[in-house]
PDB file of N, CA and C in Angstrom:
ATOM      1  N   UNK A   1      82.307 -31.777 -23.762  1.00  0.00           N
ATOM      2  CA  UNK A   1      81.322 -32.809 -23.961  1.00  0.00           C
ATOM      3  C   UNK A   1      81.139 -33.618 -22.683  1.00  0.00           C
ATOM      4  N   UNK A   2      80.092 -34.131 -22.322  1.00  0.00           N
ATOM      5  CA  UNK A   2      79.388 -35.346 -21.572  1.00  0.00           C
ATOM      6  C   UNK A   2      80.203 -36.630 -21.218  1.00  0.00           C
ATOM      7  N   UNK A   3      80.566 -37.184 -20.626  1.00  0.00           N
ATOM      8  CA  UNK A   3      80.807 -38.686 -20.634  1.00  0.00           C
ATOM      9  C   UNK A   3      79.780 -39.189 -20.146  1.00  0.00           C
ATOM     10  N   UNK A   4      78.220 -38.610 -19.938  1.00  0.00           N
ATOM     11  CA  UNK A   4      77.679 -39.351 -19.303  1.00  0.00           C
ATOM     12  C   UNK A   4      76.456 -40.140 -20.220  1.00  0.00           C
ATOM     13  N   UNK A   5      75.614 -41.030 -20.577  1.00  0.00           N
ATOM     14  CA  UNK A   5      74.560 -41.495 -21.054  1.00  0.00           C
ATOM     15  C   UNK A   5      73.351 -40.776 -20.269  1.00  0.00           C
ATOM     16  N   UNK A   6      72.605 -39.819 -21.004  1.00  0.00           N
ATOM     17  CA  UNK A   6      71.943 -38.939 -20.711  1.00  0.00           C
ATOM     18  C   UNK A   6      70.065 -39.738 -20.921  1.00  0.00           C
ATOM     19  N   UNK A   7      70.474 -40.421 -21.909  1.00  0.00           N
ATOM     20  CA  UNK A   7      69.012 -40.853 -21.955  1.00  0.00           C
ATOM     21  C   UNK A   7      69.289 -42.872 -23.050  1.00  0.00           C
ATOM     22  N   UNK A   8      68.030 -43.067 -23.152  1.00  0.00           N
ATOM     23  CA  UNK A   8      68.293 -44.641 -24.214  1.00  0.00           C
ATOM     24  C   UNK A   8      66.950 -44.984 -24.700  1.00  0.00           C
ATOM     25  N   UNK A   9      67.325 -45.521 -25.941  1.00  0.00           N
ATOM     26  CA  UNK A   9      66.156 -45.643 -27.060  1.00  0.00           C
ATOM     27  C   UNK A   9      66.550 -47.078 -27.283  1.00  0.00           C
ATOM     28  N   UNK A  10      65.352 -48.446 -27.144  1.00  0.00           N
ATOM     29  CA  UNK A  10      65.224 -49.282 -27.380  1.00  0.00           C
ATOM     30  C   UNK A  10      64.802 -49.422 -28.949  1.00  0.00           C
ATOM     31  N   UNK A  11      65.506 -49.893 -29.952  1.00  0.00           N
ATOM     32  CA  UNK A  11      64.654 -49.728 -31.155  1.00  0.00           C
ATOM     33  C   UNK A  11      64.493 -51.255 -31.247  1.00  0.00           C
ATOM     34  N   UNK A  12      63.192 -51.602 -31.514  1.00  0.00           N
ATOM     35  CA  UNK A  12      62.666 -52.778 -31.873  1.00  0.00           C
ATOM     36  C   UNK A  12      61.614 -53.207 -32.760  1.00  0.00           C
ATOM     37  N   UNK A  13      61.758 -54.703 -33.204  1.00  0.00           N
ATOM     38  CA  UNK A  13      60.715 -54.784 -34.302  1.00  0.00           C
ATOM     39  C   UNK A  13      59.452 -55.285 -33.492  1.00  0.00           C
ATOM     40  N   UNK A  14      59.233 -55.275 -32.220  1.00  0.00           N
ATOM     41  CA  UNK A  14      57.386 -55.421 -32.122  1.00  0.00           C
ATOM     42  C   UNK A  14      57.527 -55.334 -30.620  1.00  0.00           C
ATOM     43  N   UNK A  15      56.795 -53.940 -30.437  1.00  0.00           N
ATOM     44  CA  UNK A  15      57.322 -52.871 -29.363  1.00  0.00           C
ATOM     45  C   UNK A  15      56.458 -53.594 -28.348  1.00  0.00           C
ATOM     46  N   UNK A  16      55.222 -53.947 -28.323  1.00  0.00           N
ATOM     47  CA  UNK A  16      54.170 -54.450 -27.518  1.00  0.00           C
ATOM     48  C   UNK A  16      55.015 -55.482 -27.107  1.00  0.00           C
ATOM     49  N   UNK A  17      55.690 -56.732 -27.416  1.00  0.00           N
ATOM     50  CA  UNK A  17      56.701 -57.145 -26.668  1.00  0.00           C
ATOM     51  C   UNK A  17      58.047 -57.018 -26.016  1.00  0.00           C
ATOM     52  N   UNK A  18      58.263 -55.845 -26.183  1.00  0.00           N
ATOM     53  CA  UNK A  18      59.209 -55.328 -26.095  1.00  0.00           C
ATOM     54  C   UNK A  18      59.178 -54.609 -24.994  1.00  0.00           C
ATOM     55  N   UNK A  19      57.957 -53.569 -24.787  1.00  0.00           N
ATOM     56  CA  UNK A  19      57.323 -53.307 -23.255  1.00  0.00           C
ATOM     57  C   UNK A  19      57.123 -54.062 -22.208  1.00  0.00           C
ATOM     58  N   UNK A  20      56.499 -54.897 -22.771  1.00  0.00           N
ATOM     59  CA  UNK A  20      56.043 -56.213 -21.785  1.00  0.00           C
ATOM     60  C   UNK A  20      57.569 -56.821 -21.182  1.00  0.00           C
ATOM     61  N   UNK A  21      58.447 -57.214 -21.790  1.00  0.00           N
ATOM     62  CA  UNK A  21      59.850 -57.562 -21.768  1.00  0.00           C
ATOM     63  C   UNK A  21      60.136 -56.522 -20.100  1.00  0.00           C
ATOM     64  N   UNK A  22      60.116 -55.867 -20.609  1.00  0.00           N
ATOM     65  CA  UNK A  22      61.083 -54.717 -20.029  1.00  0.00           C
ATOM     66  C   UNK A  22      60.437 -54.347 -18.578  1.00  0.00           C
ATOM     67  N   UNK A  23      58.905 -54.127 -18.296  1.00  0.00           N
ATOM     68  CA  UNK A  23      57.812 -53.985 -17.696  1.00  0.00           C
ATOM     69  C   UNK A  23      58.200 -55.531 -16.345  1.00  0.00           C
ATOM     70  N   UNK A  24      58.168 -56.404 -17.442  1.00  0.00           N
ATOM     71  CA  UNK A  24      58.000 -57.631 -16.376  1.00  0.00           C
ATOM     72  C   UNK A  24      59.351 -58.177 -16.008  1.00  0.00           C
ATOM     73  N   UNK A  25      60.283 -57.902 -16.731  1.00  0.00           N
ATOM     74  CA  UNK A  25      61.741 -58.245 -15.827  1.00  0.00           C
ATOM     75  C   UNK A  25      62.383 -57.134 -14.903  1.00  0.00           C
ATOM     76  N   UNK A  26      61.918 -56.151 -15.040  1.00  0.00           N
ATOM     77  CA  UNK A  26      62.898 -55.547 -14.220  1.00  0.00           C
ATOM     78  C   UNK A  26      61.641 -53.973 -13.306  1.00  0.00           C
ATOM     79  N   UNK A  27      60.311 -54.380 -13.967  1.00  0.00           N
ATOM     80  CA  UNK A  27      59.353 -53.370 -12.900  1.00  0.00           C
ATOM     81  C   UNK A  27      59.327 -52.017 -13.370  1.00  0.00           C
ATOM     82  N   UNK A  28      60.637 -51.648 -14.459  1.00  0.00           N
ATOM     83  CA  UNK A  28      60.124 -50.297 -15.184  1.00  0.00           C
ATOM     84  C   UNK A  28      58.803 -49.960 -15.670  1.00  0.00           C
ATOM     85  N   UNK A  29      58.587 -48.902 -15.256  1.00  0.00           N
ATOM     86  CA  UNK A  29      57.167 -47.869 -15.184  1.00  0.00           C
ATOM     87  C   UNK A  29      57.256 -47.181 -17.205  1.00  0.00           C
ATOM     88  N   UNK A  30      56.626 -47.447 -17.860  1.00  0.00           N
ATOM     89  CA  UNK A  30      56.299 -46.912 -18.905  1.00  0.00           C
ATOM     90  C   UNK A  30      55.289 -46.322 -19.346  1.00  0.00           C
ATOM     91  N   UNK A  31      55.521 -44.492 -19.790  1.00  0.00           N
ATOM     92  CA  UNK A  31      54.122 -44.221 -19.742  1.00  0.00           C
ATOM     93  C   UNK A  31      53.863 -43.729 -21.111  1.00  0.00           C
ATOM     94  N   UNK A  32      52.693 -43.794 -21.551  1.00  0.00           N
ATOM     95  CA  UNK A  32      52.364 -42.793 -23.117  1.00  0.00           C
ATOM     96  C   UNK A  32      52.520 -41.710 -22.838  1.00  0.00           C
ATOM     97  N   UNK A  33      53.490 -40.955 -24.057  1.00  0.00           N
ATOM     98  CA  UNK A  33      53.619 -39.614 -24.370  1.00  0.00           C
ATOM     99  C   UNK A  33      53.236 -39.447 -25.256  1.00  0.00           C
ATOM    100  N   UNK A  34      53.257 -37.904 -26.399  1.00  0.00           N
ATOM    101  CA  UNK A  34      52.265 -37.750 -27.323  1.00  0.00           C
ATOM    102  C   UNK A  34      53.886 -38.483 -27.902  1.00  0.00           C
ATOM    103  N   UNK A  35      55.656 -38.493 -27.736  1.00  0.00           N
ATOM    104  CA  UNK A  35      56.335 -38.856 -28.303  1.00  0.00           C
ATOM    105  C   UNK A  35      56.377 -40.442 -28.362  1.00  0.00           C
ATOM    106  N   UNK A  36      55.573 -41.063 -28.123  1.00  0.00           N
ATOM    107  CA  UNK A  36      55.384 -42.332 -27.889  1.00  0.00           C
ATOM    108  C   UNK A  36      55.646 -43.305 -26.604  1.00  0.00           C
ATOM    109  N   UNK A  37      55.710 -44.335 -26.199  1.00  0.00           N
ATOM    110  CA  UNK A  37      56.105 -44.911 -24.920  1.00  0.00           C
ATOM    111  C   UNK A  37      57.419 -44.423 -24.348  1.00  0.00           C
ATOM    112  N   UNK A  38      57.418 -44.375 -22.780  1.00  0.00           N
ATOM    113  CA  UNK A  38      59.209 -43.559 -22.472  1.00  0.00           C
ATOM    114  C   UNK A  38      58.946 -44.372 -20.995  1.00  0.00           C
ATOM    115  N   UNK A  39      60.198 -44.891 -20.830  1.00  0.00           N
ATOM    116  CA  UNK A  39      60.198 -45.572 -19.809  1.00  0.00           C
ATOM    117  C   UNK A  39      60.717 -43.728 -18.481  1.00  0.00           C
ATOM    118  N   UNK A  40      60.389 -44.333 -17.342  1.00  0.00           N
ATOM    119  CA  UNK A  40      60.521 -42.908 -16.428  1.00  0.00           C
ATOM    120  C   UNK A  40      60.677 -43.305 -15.355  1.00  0.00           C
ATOM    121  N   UNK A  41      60.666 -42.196 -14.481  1.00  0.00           N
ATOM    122  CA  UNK A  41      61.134 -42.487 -12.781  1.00  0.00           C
ATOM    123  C   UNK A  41      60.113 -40.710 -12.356  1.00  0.00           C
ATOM    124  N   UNK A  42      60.702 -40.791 -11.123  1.00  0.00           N
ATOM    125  CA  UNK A  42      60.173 -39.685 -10.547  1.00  0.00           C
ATOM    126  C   UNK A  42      61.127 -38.384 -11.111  1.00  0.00           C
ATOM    127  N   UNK A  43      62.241 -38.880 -12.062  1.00  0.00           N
ATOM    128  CA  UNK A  43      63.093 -37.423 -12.130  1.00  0.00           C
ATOM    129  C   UNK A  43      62.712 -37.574 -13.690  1.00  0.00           C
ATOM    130  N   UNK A  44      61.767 -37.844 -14.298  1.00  0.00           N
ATOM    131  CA  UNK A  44      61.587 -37.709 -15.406  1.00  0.00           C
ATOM    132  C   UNK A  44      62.132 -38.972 -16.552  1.00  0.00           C
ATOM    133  N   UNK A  45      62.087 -38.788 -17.759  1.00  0.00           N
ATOM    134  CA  UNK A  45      61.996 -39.811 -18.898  1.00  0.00           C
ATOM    135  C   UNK A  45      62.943 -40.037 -18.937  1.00  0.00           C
ATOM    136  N   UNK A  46      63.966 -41.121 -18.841  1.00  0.00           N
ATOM    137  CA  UNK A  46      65.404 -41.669 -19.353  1.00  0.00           C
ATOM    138  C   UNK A  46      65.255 -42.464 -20.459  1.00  0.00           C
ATOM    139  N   UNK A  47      64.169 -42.783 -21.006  1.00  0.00           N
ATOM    140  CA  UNK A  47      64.180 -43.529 -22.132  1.00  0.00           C
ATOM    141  C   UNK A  47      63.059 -44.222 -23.072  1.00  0.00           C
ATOM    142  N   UNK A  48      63.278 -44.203 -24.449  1.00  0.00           N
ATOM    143  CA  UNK A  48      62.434 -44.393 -25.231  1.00  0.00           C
ATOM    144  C   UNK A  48      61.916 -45.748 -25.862  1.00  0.00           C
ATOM    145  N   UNK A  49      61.229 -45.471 -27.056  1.00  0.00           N
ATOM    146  CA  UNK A  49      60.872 -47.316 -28.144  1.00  0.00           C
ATOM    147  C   UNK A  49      60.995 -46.392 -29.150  1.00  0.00           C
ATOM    148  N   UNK A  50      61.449 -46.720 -30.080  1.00  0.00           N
ATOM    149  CA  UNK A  50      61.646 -46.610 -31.494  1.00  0.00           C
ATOM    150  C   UNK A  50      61.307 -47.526 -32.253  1.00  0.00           C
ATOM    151  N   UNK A  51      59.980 -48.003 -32.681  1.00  0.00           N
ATOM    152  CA  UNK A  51      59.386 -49.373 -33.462  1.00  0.00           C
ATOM    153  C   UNK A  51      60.158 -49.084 -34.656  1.00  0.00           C
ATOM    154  N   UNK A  52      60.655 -49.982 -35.374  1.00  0.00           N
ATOM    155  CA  UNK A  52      60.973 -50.653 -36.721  1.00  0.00           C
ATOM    156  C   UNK A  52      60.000 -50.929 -37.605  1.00  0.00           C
ATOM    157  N   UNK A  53      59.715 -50.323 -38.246  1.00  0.00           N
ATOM    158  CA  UNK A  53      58.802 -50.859 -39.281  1.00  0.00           C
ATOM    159  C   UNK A  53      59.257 -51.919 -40.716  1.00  0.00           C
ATOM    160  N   UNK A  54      58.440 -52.700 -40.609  1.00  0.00           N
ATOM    161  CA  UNK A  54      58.734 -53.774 -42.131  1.00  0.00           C
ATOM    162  C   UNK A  54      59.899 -53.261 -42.813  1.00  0.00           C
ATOM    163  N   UNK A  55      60.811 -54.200 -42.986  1.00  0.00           N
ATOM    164  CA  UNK A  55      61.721 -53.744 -44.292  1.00  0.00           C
ATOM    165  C   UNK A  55      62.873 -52.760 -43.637  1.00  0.00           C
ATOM    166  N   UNK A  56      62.553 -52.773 -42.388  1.00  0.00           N
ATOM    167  CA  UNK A  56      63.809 -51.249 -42.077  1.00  0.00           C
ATOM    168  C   UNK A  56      64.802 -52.457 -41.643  1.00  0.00           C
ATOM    169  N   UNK A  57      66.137 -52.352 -42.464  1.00  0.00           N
ATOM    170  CA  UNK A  57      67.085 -52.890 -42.189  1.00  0.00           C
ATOM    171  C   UNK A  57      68.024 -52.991 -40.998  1.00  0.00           C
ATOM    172  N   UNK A  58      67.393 -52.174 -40.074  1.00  0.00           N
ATOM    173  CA  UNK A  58      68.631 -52.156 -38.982  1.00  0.00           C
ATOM    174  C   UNK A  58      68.368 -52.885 -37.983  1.00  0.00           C
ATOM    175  N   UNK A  59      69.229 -53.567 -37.015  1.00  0.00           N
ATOM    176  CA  UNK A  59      69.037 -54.186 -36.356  1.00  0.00           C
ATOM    177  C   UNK A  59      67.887 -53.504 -35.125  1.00  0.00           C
ATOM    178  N   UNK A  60      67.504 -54.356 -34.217  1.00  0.00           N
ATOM    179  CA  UNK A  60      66.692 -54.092 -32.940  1.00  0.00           C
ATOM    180  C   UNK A  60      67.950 -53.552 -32.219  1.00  0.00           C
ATOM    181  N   UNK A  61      68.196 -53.264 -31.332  1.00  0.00           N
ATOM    182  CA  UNK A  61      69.568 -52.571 -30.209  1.00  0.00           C
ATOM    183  C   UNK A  61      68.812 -51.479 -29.361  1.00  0.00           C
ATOM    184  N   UNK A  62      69.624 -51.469 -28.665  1.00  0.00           N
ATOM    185  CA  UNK A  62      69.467 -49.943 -27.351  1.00  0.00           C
ATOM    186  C   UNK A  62      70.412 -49.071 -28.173  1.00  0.00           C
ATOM    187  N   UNK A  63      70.334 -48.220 -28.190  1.00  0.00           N
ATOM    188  CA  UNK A  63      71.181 -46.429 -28.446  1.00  0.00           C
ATOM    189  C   UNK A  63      71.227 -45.903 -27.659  1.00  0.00           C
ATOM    190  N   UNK A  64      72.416 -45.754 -26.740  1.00  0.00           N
ATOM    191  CA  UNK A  64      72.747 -44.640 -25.640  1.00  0.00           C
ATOM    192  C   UNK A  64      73.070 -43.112 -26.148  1.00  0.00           C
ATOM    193  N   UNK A  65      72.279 -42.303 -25.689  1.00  0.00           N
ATOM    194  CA  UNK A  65      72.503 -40.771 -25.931  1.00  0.00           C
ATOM    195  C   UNK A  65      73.565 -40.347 -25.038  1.00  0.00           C
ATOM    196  N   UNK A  66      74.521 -39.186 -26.037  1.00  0.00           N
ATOM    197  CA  UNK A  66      75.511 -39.010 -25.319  1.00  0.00           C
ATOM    198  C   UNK A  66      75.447 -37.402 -25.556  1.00  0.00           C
ATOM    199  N   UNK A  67      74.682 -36.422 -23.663  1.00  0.00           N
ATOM    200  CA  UNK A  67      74.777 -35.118 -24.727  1.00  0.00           C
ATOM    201  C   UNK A  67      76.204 -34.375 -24.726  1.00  0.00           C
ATOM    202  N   UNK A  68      75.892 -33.211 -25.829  1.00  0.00           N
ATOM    203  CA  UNK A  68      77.332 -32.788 -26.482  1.00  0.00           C
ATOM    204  C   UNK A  68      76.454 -31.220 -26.396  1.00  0.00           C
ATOM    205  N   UNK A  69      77.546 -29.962 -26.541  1.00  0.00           N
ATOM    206  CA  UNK A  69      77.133 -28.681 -26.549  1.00  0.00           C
ATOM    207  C   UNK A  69      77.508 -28.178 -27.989  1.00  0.00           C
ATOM    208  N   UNK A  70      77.484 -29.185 -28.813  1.00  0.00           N
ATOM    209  CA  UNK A  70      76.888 -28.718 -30.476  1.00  0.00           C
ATOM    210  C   UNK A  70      76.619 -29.977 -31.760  1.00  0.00           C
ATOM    211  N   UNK A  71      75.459 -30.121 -31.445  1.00  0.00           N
ATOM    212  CA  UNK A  71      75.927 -32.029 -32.209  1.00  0.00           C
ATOM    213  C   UNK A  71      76.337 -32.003 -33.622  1.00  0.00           C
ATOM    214  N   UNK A  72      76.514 -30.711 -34.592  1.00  0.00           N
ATOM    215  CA  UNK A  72      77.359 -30.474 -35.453  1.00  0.00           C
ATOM    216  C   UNK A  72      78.500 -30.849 -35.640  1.00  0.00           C
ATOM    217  N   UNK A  73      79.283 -30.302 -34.488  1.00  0.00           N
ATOM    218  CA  UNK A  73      80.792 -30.456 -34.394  1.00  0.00           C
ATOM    219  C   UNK A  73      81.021 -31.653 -34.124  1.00  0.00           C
ATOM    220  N   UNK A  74      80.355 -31.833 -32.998  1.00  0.00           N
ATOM    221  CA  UNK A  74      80.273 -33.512 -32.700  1.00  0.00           C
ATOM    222  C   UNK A  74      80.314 -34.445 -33.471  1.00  0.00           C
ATOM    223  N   UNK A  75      79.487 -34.536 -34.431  1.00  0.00           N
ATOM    224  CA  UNK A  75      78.955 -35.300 -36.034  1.00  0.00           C
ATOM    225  C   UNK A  75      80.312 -35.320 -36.765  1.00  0.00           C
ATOM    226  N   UNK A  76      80.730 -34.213 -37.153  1.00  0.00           N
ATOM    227  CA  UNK A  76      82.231 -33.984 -38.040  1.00  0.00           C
ATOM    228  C   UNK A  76      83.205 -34.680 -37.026  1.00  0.00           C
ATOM    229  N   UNK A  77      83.403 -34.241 -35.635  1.00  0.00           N
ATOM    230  CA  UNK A  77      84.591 -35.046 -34.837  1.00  0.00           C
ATOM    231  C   UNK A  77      84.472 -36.526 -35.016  1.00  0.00           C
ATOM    232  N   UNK A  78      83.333 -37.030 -34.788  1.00  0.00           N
ATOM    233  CA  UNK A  78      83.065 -38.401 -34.412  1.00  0.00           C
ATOM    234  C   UNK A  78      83.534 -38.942 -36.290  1.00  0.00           C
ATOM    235  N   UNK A  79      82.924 -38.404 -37.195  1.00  0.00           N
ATOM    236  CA  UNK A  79      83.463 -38.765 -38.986  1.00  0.00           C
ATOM    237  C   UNK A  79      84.914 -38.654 -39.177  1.00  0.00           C
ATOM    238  N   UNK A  80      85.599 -37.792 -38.416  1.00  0.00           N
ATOM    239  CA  UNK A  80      86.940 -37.370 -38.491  1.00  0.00           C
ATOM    240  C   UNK A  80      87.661 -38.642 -37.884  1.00  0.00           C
ATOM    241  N   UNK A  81      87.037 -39.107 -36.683  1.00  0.00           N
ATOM    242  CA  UNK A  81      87.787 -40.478 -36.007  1.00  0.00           C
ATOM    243  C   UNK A  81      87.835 -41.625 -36.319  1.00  0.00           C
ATOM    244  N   UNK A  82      86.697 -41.768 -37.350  1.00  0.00           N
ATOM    245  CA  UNK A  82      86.719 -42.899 -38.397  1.00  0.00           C
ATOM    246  C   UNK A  82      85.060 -43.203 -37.706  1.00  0.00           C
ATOM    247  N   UNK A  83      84.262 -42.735 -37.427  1.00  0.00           N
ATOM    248  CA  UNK A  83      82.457 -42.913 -37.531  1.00  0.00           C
ATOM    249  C   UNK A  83      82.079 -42.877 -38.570  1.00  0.00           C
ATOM    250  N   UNK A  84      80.810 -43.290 -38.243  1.00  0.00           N
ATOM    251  CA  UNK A  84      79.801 -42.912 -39.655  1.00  0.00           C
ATOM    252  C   UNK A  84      78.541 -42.544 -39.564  1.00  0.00           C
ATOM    253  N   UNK A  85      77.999 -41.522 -40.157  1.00  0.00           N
ATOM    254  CA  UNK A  85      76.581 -41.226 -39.287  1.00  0.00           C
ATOM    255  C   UNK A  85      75.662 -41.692 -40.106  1.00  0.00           C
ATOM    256  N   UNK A  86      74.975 -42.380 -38.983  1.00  0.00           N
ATOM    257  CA  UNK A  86      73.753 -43.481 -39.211  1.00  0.00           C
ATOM    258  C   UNK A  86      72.341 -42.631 -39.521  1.00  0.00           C
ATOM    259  N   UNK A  87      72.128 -42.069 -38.809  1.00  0.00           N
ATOM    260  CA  UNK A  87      71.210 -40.794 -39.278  1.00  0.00           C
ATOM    261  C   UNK A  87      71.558 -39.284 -39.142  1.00  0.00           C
ATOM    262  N   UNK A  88      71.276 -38.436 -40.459  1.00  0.00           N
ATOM    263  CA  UNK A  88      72.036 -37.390 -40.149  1.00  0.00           C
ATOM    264  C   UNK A  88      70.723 -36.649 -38.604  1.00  0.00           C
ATOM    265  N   UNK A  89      71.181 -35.236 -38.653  1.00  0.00           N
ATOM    266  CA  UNK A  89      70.827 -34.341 -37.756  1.00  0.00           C
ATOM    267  C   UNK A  89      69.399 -34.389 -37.907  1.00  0.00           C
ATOM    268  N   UNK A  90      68.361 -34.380 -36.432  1.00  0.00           N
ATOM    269  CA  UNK A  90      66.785 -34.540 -36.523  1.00  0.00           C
ATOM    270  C   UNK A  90      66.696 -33.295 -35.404  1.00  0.00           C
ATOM    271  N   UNK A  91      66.091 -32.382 -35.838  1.00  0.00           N
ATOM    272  CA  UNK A  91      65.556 -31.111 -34.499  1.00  0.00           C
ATOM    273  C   UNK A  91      64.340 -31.942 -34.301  1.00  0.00           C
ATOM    274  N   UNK A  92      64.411 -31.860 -33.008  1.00  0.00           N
ATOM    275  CA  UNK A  92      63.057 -32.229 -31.917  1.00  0.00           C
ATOM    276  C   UNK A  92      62.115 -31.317 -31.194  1.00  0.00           C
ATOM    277  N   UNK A  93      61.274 -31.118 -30.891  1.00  0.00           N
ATOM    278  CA  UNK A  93      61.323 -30.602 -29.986  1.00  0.00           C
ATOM    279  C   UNK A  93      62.265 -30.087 -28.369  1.00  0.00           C
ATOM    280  N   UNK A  94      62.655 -31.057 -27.803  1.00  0.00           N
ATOM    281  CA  UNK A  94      62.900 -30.946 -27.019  1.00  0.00           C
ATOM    282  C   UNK A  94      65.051 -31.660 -27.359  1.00  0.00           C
ATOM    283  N   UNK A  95      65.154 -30.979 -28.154  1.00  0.00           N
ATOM    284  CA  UNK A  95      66.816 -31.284 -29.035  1.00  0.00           C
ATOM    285  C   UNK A  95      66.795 -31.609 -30.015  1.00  0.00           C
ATOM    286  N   UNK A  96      68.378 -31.685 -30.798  1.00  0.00           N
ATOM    287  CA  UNK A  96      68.951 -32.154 -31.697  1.00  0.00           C
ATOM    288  C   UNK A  96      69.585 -33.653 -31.715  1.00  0.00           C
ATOM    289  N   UNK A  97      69.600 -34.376 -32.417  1.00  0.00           N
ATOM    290  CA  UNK A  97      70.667 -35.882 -32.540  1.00  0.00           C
ATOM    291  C   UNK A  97      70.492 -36.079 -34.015  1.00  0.00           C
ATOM    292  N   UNK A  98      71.647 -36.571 -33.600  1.00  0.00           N
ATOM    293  CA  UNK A  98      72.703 -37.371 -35.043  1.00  0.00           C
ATOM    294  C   UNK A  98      72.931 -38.324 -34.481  1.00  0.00           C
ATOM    295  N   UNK A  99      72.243 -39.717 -35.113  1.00  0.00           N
ATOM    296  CA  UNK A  99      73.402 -41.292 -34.421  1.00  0.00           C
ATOM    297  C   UNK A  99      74.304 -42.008 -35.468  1.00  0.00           C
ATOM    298  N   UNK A 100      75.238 -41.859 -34.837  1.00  0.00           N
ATOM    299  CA  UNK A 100      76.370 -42.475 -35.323  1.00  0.00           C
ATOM    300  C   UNK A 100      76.762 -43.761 -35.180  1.00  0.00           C
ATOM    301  N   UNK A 101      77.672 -44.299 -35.944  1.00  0.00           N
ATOM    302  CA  UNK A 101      78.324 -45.518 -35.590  1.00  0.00           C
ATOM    303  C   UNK A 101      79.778 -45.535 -34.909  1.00  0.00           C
ATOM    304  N   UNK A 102      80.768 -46.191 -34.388  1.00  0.00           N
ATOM    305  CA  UNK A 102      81.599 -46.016 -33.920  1.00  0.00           C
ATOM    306  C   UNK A 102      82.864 -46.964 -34.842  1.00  0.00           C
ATOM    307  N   UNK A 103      83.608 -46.634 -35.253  1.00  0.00           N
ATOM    308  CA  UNK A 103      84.965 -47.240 -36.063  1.00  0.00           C
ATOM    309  C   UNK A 103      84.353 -49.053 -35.616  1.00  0.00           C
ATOM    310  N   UNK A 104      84.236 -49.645 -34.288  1.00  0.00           N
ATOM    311  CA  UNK A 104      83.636 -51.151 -34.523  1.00  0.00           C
ATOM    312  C   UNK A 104      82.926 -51.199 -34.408  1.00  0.00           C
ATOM    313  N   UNK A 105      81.518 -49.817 -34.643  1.00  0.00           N
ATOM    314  CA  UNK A 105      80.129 -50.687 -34.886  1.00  0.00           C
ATOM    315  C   UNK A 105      79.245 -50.314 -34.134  1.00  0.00           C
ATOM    316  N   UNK A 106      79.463 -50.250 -33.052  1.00  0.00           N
ATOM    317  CA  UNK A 106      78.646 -49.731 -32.056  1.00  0.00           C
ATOM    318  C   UNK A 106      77.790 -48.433 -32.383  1.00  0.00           C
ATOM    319  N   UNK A 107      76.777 -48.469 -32.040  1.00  0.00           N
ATOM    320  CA  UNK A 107      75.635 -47.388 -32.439  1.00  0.00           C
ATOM    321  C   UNK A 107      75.502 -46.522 -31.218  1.00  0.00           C
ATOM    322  N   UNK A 108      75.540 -44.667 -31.348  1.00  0.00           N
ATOM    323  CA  UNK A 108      75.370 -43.937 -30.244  1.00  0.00           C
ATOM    324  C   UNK A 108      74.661 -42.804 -30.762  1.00  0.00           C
ATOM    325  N   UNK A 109      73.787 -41.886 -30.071  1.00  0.00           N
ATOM    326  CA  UNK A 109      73.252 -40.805 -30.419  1.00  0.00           C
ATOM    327  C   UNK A 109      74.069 -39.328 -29.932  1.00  0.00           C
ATOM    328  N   UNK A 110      74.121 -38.524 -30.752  1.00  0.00           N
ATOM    329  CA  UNK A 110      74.808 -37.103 -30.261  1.00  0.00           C
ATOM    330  C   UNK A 110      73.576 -36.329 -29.826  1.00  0.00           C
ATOM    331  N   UNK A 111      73.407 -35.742 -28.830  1.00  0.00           N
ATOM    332  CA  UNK A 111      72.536 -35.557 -27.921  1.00  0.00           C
ATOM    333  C   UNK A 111      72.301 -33.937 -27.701  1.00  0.00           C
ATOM    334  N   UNK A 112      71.782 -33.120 -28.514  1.00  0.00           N
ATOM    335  CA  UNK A 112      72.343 -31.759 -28.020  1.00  0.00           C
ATOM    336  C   UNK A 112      70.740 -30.846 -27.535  1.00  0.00           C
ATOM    337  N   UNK A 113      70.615 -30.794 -26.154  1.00  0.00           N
ATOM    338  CA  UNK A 113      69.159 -30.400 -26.126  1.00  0.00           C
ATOM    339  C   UNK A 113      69.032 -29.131 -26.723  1.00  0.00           C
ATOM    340  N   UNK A 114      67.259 -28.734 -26.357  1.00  0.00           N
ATOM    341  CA  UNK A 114      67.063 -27.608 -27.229  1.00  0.00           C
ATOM    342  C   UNK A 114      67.480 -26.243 -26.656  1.00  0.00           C
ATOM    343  N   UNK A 115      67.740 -26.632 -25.740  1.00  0.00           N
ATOM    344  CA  UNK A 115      68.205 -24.629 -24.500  1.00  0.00           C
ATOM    345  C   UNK A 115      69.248 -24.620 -24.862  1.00  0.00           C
ATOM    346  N   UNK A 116      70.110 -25.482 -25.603  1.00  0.00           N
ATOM    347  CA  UNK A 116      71.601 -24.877 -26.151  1.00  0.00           C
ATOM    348  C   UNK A 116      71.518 -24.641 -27.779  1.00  0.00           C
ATOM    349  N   UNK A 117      70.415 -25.207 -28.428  1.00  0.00           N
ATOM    350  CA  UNK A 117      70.303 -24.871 -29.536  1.00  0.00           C
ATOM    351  C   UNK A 117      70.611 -23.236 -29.976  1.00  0.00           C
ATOM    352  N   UNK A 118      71.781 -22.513 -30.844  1.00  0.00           N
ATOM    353  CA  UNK A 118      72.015 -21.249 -31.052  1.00  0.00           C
ATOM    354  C   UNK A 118      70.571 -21.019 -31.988  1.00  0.00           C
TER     355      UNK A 118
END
């Protein structure tokens, strides 16, 4: 597995400020994809918005992706250590994730792109 944070998803409840936020403190470049806003550089997308809609209970937070070479196993290891998965498994286009919680809480995504998908 990865130790590294491969990518990050801002989830928030009102994204238009949330861009603007992000845009005007620190000069990140955000562009429309058909997957929605992704903040980028010249080496490509490091990161997303995930709007909240009404009523969705979870907090606003960043989610650091962490990739793994099977987010299956990953999912069961991380439940085995005392996690809890926050959303099960989503195929993407472009990968797999499962986000989990961590024994205190902390929220992370299992990251498994699609060229390793068996």
């Amino acid at each position: 597995m990865s130790h590294k944070f491969v990518f990050h998803d801002v989830r928030t409840a009102d994204l238009a400020a949330s861009r603007r936020f992000y845009t005007e403190l620190f000069g990140w470049a955000v562009d429309d994809t058909p997957a929605g806003p992704m903040f980028g550089d010249d080496n490509g997308a490091w990161g997303g918005f995930t709007p909240l809609s009404d009523g969705d209970a979870r907090r606003p937070q960043w989610i650091p992706y962490v990739q793994v070479s099977d987010v299956d196993a990953a999912a069961r290891r991380a439940v085995a250590l005392g996690g809890r998965i926050v959303k099960p498994r989503t195929d993407l286009p472009p990968g797999s994730v499962t986000v989990v919680d961590e024994p205190g809480g902390a929220t992370l995504a299992l990251w498994q792109p699609a060229d390793r998908r068996g």
